[in-house]
C-alpha atoms as a PDB file:
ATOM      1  CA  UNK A   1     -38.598  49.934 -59.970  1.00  0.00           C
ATOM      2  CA  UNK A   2     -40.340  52.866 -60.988  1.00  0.00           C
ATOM      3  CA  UNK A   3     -38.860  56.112 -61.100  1.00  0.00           C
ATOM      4  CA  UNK A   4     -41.710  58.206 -61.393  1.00  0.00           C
ATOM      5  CA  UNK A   5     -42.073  58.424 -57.705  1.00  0.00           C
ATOM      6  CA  UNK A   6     -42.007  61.340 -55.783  1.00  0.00           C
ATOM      7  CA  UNK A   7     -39.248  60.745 -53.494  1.00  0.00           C
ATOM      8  CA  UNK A   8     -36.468  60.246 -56.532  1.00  0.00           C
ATOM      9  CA  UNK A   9     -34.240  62.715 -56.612  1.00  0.00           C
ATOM     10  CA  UNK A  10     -34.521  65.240 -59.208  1.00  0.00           C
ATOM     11  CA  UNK A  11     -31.777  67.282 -61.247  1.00  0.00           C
ATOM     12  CA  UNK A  12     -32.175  70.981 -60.713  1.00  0.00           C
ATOM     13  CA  UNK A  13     -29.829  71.802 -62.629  1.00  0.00           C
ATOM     14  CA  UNK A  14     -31.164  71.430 -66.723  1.00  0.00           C
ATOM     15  CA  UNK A  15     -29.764  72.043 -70.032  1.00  0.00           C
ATOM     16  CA  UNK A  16     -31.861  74.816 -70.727  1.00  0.00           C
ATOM     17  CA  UNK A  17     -30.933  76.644 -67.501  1.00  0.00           C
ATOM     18  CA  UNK A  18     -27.173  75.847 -68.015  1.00  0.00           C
ATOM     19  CA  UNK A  19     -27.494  77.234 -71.575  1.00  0.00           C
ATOM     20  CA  UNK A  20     -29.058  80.431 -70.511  1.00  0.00           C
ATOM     21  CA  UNK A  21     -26.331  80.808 -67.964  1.00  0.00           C
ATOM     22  CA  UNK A  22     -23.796  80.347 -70.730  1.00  0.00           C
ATOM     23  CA  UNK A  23     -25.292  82.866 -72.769  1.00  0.00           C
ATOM     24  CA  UNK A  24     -25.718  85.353 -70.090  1.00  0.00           C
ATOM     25  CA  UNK A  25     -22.198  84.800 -69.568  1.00  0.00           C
ATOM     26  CA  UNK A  26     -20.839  85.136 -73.285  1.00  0.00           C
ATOM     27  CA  UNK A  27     -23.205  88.283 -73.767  1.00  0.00           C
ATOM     28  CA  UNK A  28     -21.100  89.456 -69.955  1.00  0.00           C
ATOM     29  CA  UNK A  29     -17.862  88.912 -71.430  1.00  0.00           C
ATOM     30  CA  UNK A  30     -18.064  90.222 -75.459  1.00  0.00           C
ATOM     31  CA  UNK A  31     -19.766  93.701 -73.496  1.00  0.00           C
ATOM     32  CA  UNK A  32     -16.617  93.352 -71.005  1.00  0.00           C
ATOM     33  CA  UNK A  33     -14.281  93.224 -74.171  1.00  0.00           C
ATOM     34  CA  UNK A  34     -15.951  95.728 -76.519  1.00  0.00           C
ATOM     35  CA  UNK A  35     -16.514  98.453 -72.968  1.00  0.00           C
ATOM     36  CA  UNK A  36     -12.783  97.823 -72.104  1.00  0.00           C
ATOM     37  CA  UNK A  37     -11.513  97.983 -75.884  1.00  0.00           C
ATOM     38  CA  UNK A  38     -11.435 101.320 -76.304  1.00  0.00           C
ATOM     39  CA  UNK A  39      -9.493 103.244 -73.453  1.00  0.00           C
ATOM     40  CA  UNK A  40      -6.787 100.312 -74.333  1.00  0.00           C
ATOM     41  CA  UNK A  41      -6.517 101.540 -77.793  1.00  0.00           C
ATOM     42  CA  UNK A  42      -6.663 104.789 -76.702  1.00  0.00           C
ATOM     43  CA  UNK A  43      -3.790 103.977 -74.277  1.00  0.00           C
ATOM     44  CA  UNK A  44      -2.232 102.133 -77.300  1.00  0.00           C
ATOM     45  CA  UNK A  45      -2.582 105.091 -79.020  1.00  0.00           C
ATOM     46  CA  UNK A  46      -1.059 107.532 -76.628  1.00  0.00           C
ATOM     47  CA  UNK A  47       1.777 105.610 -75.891  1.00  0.00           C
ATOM     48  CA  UNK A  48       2.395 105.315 -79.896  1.00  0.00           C
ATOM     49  CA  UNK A  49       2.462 109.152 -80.309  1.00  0.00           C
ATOM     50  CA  UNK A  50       4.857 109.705 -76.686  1.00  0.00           C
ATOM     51  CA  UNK A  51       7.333 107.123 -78.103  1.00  0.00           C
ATOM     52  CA  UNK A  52       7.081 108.909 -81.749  1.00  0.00           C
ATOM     53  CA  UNK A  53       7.819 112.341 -80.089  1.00  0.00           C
ATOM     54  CA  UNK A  54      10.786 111.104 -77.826  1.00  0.00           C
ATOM     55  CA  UNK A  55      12.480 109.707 -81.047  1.00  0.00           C
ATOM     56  CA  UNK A  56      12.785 113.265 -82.875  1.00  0.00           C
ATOM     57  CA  UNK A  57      14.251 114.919 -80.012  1.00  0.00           C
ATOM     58  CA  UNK A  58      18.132 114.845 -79.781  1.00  0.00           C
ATOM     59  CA  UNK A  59      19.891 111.785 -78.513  1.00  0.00           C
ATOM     60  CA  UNK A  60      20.406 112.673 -74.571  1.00  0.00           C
ATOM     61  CA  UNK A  61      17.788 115.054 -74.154  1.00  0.00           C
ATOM     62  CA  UNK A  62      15.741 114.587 -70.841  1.00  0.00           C
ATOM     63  CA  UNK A  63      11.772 113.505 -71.317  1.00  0.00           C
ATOM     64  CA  UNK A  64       9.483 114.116 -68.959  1.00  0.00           C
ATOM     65  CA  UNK A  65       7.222 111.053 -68.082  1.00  0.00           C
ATOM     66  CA  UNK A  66       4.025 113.243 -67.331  1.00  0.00           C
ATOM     67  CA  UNK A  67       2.478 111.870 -70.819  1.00  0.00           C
ATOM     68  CA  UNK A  68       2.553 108.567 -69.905  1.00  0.00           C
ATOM     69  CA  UNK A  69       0.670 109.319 -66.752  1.00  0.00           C
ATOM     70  CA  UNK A  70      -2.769 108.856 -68.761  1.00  0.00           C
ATOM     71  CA  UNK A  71      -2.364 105.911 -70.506  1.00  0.00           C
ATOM     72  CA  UNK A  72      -1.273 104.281 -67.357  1.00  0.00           C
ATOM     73  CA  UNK A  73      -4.330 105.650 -65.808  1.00  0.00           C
ATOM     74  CA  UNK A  74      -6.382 104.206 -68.647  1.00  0.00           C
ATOM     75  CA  UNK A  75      -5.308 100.949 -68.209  1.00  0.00           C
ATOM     76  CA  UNK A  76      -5.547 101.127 -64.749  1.00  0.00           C
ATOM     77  CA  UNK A  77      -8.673 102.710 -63.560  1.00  0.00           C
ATOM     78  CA  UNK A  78     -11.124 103.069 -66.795  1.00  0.00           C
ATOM     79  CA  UNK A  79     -10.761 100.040 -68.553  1.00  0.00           C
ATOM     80  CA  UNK A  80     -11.787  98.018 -65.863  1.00  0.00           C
ATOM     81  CA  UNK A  81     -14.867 100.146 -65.250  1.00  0.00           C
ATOM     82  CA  UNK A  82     -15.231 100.319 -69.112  1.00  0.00           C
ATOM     83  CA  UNK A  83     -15.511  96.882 -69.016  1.00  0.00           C
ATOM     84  CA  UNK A  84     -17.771  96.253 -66.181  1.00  0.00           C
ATOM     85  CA  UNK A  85     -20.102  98.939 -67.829  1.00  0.00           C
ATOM     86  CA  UNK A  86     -19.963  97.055 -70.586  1.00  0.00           C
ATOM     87  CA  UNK A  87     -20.520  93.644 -69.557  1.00  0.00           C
ATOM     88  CA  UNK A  88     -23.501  95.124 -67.968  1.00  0.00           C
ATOM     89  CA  UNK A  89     -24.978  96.259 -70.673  1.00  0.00           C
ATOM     90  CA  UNK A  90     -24.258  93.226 -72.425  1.00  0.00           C
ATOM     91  CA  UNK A  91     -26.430  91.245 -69.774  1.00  0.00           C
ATOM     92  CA  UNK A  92     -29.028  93.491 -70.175  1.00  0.00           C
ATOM     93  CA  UNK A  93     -29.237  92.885 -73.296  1.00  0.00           C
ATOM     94  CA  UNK A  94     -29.597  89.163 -73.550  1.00  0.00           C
ATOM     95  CA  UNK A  95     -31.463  89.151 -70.673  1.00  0.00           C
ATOM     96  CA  UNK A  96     -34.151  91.607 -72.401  1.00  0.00           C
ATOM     97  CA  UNK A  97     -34.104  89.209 -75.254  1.00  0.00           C
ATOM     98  CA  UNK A  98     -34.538  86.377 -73.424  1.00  0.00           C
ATOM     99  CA  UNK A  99     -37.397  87.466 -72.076  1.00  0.00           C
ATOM    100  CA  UNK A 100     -38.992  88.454 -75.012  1.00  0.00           C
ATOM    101  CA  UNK A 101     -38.781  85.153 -76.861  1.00  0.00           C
END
C-alpha cells in the first residue's frame, strides 16, 4: 500500500523540533544555575563568616540570630528569582542564535 497518501497520519512531532526543545531547555537550566549561583555562595559565604564570629566569642555567651536573617532570605526569595532571571536570559540567548543560523 502506498503511504504517500494524504490521509496517513503524519508525526508532528520531529527530531529537529525535539532537539531545539532540548536545547532551549539546557540553555533554561545552565542560565537557572549560573543566575541562582551566586546569592547561594553569597549565602554560603555569610553563613561561613556568622559561624567564624560565634566561635571567638566566649563559651556561653548569647548570639543574636539577626545575621542569619539574610542568608536565609537569599536562599529563599533571590535565588529563585536569580534563577528565573537567569534561565531567561539563557533562552534568549539560544533562541537569538537559533534564529540567526
Amino acid at each position: 500500500m502506498d503511504d504517500a497518501s494524504p490521509d496517513a497520519a503524519k508525526d508532528e512531532s520531529t527530531t529537529d523540533t525535539d532537539e531545539i526543545w532540548l536545547t532551549r531547555i539546557r540553555w533554561f537550566l545552565a542560565g537557572a544555575m549560573l543566575g541562582a549561583s551566586i546569592p547561594v555562595m553569597l549565602g554560603v559565604y555569610l553563613i561561613q563568616q556568622f559561624s567564624a564570629y560565634t566561635a571567638t566569642l566566649p563559651p556561653g555567651t548569647a548570639v543574636c540570630g539577626m545575621p542569619m536573617l539574610i542568608p536565609i532570605a537569599l536562599f529563599v526569595f533571590v535565588a529563585p528569582i536569580m534563577g528565573l532571571i537567569g534561565g531567561g536570559t539563557g533562552l534568549l540567548l539560544v533562541v537569538i542564535e537559533q534564529r540567526s543560523s
